[in-house]
C-alpha atoms as a PDB file:
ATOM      1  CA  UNK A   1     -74.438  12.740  20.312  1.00  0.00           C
ATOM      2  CA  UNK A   2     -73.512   9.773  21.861  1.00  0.00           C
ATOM      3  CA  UNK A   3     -71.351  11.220  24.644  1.00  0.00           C
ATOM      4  CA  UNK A   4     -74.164  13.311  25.521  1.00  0.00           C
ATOM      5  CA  UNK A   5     -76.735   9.902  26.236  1.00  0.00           C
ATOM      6  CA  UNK A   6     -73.872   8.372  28.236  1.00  0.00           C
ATOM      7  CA  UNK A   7     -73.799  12.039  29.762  1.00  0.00           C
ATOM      8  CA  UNK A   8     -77.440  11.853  30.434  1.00  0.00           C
ATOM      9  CA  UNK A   9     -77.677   8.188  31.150  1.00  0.00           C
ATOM     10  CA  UNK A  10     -74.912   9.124  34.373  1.00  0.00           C
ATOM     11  CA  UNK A  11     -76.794  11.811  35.742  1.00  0.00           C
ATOM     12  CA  UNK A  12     -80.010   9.883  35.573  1.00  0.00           C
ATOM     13  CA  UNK A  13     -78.560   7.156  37.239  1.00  0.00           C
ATOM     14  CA  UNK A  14     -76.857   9.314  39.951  1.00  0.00           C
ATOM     15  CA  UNK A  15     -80.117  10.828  40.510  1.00  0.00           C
ATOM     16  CA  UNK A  16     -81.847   7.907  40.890  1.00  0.00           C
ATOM     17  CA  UNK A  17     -79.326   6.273  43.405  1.00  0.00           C
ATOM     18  CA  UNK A  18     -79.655   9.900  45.359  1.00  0.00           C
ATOM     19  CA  UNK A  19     -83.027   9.743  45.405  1.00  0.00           C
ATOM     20  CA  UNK A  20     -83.207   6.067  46.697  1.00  0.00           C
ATOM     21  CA  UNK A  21     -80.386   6.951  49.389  1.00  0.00           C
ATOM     22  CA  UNK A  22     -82.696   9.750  50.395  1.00  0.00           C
ATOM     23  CA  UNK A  23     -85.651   7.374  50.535  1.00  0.00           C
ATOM     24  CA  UNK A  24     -84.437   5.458  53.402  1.00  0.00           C
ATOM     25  CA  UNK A  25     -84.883   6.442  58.182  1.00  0.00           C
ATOM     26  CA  UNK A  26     -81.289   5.703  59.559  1.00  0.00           C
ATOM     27  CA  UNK A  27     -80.902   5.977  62.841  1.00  0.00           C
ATOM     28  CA  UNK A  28     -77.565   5.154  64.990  1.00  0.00           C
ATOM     29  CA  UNK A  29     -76.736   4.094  61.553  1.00  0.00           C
ATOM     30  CA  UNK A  30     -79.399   1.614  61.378  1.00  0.00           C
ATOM     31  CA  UNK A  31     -82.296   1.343  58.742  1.00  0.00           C
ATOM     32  CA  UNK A  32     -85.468   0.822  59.373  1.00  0.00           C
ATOM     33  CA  UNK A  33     -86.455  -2.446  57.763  1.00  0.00           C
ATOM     34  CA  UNK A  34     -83.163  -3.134  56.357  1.00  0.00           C
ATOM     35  CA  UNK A  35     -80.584  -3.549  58.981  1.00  0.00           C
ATOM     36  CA  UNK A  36     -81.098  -7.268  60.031  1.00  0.00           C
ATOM     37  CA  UNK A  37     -80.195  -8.675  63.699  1.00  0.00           C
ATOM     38  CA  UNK A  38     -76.756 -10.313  62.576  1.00  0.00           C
ATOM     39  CA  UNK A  39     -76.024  -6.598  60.843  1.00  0.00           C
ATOM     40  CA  UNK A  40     -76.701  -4.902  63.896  1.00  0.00           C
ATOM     41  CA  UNK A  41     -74.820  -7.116  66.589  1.00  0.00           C
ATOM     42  CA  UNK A  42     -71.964  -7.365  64.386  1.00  0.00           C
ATOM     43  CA  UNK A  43     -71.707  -3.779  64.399  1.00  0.00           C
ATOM     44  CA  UNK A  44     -72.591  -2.725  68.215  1.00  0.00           C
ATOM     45  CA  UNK A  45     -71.152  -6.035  70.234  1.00  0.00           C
ATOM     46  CA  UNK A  46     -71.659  -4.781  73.091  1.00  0.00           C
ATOM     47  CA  UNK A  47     -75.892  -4.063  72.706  1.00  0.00           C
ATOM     48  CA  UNK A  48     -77.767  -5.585  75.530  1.00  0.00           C
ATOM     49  CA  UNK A  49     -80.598  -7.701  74.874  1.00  0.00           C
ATOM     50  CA  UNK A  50     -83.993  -6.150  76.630  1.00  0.00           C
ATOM     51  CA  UNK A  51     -86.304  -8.752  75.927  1.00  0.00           C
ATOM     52  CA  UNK A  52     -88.712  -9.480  73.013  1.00  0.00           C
ATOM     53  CA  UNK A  53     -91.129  -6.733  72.110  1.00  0.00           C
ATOM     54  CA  UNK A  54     -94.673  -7.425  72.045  1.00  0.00           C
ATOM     55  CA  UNK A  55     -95.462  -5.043  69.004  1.00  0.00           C
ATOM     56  CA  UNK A  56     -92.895  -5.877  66.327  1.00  0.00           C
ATOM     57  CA  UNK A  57     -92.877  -9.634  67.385  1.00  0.00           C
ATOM     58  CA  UNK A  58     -89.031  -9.269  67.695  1.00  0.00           C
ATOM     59  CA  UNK A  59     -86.128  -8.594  69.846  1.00  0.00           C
ATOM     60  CA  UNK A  60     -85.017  -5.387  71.592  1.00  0.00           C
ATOM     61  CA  UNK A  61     -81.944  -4.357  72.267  1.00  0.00           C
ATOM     62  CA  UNK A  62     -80.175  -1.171  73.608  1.00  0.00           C
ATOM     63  CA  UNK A  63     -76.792   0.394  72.976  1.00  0.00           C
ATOM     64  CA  UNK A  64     -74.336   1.674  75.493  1.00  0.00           C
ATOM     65  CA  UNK A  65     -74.784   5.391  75.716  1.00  0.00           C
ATOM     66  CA  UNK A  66     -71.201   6.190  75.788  1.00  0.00           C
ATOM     67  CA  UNK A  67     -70.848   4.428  72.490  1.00  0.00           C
ATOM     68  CA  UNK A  68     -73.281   6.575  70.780  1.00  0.00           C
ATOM     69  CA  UNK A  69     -71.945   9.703  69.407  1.00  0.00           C
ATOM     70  CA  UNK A  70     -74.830  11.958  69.733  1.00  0.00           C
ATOM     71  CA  UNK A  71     -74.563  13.664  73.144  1.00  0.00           C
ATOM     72  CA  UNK A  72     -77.269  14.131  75.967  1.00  0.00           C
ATOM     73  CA  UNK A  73     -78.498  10.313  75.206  1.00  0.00           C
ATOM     74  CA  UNK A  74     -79.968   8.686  78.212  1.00  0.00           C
ATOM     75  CA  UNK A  75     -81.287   5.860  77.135  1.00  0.00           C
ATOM     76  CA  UNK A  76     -82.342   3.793  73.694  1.00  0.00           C
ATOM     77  CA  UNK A  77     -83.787   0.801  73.072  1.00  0.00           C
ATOM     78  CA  UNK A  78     -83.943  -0.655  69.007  1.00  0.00           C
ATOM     79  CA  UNK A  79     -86.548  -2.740  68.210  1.00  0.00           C
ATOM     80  CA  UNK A  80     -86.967  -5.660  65.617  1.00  0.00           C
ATOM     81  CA  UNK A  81     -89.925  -7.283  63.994  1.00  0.00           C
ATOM     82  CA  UNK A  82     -90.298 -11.088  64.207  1.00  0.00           C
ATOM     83  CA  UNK A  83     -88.303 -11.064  60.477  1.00  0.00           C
ATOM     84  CA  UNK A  84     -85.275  -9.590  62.310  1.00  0.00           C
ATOM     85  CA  UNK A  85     -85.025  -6.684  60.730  1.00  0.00           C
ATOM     86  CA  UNK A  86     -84.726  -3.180  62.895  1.00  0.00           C
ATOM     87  CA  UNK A  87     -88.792  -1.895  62.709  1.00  0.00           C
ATOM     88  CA  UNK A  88     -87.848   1.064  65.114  1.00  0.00           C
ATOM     89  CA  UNK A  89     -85.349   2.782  66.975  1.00  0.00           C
ATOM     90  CA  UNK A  90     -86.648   4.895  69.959  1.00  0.00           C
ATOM     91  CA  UNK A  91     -84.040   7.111  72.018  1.00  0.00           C
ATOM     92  CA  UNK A  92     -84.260   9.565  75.000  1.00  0.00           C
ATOM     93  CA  UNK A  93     -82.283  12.877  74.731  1.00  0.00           C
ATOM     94  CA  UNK A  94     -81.619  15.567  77.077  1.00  0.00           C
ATOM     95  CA  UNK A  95     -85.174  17.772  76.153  1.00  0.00           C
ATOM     96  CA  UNK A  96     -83.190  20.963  75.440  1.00  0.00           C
ATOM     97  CA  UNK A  97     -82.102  19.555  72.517  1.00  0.00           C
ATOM     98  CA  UNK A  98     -85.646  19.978  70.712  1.00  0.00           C
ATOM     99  CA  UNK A  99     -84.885  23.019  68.482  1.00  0.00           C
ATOM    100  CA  UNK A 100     -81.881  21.135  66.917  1.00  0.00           C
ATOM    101  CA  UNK A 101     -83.523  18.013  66.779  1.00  0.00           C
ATOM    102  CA  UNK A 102     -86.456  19.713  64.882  1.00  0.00           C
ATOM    103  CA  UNK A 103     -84.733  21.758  62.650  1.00  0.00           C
ATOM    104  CA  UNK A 104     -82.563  18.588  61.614  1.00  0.00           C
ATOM    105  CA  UNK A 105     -85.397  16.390  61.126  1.00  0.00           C
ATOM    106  CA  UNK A 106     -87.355  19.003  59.159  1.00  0.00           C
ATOM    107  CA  UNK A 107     -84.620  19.273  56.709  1.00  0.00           C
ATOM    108  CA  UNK A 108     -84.552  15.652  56.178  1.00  0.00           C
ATOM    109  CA  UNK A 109     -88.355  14.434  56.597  1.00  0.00           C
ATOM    110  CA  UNK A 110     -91.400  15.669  55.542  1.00  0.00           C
ATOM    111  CA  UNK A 111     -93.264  17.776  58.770  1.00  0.00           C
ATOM    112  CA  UNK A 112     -96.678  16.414  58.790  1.00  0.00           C
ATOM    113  CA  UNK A 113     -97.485  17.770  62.348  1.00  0.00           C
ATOM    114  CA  UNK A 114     -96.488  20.148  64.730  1.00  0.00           C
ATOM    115  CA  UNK A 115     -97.061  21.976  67.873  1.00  0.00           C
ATOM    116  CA  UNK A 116     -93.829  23.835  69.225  1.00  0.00           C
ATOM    117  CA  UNK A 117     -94.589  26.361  72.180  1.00  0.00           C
ATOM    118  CA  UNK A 118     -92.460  28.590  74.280  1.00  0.00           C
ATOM    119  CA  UNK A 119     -94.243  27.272  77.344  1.00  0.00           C
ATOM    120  CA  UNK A 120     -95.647  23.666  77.328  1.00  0.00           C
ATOM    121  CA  UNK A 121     -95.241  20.156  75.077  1.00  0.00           C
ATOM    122  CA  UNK A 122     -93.589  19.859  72.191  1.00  0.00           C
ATOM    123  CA  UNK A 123     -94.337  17.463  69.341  1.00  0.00           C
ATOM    124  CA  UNK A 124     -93.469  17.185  65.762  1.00  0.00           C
ATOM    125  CA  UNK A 125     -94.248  14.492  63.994  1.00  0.00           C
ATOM    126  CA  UNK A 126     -92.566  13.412  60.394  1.00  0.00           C
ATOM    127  CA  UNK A 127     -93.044  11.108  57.721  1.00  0.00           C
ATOM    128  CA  UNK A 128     -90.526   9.454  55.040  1.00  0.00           C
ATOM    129  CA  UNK A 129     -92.452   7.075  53.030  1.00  0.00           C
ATOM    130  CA  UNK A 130     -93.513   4.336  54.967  1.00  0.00           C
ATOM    131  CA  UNK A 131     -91.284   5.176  58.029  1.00  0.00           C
ATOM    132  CA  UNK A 132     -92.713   8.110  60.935  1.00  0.00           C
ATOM    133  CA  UNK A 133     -90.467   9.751  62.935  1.00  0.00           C
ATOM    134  CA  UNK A 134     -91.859  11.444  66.220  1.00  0.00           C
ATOM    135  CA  UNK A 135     -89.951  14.021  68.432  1.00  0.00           C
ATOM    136  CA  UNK A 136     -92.135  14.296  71.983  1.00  0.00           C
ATOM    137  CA  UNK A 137     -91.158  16.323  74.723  1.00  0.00           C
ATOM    138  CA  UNK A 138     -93.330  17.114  77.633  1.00  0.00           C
ATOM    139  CA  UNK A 139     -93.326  20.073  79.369  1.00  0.00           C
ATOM    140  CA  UNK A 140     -92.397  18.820  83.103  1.00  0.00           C
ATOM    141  CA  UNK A 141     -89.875  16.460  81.691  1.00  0.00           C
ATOM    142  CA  UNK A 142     -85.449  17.087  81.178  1.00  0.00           C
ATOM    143  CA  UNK A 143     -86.073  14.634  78.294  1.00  0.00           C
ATOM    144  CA  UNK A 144     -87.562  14.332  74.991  1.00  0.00           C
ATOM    145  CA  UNK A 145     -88.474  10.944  73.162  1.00  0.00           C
ATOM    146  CA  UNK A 146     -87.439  10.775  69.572  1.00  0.00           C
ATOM    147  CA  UNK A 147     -88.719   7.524  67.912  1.00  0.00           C
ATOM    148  CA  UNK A 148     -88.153   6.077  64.485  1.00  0.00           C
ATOM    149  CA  UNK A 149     -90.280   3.319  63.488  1.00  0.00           C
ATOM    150  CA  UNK A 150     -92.077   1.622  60.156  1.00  0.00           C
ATOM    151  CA  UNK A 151     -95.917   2.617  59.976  1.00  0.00           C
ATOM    152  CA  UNK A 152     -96.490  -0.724  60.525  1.00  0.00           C
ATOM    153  CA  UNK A 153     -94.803  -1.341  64.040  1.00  0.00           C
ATOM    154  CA  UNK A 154     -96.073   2.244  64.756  1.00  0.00           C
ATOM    155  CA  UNK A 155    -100.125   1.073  63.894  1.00  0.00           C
ATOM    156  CA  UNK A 156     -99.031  -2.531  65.807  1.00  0.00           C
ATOM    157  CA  UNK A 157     -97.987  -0.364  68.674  1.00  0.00           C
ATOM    158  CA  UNK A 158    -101.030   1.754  68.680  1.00  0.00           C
ATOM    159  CA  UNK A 159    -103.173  -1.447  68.440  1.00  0.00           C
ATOM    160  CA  UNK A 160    -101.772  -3.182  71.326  1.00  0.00           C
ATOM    161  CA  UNK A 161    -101.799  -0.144  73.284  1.00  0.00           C
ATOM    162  CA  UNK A 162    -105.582   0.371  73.214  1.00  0.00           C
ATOM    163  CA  UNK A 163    -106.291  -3.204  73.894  1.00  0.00           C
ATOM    164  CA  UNK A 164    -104.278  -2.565  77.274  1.00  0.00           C
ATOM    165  CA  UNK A 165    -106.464   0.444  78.084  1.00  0.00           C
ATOM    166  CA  UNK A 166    -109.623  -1.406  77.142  1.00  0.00           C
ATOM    167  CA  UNK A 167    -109.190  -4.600  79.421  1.00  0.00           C
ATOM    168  CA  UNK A 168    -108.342  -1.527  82.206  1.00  0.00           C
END
């Protein structure tokens, strides 16, 4: 009997550190409200500082694109709150891309929204607990926008955008 509880007690505890694993957005091998500033120039020296942003209160870097190993990357900027902690990670791919991306993410995230035409734009939109992860790609563009970001950067972001449009 007692082998069994340690038996039980293991897989429990396995499960449990699954689950959690599961529970957090990488991107670029960053996590989103984990990986701190120190973390992330330790691990990608060469990053280039953008500037601060103006809705996580942070700094922004980007990564060289031929030190990323996902292919058809044009550009990427990663994005930290004022806390220094990576709030999101937004990266433009080569647009035909989409269906892989998709299928990926859907495997991975919850797929709270959707439209996916033959013809036109193409959004999905996904959610892992308090992270979102949006893939956009317009139809007259090459690229696609895939963007990884708390909730909370994602509702500053949408605040601070509508103030722009209302002093317009």
């Amino acid at each position: 009997m007692n082998k069994r509880w340690h038996l039980m007690f293991g897989v429990v505890v396995l499960l449990a550190g699954y689950s959690s694993a599961q529970a957090n957005t990488t991107a670029l091998g960053l996590t989103l409200g984990q990986t701190t500033l120190n973390q992330f120039t330790k691990a990608w020296p060469s990053a280039q500082h953008e500037g601060r942003s103006k809705w996580g209160e942070g700094d922004i870097y980007s990564i060289p694109t031929n030190e990323l190993v996902l292919e058809g990357i044009k550009n990427n900027a990663v994005i930290f709150n004022k806390a220094g902690r990576v709030t999101a990670v937004v990266i433009d791919i080569d647009k035909n891309k989409f269906d892989q991306m998709h299928q990926m993410l859907s495997q991975k995230y919850t797929v709270r929204k959707h439209n996916i035409s033959v013809v036109g734009d193409k959004y999905a939109r996904y959610e892992n607990d308090n992270d979102v992860i949006e893939l956009d790609a317009p139809h007259l563009s090459t690229e696609m926008t895939l963007t990884y970001s708390e909730k909370m950067f994602q509702e500053a972001y949408l605040k601070k955008s509508a103030e722009q449009l209302d002093k317009r």
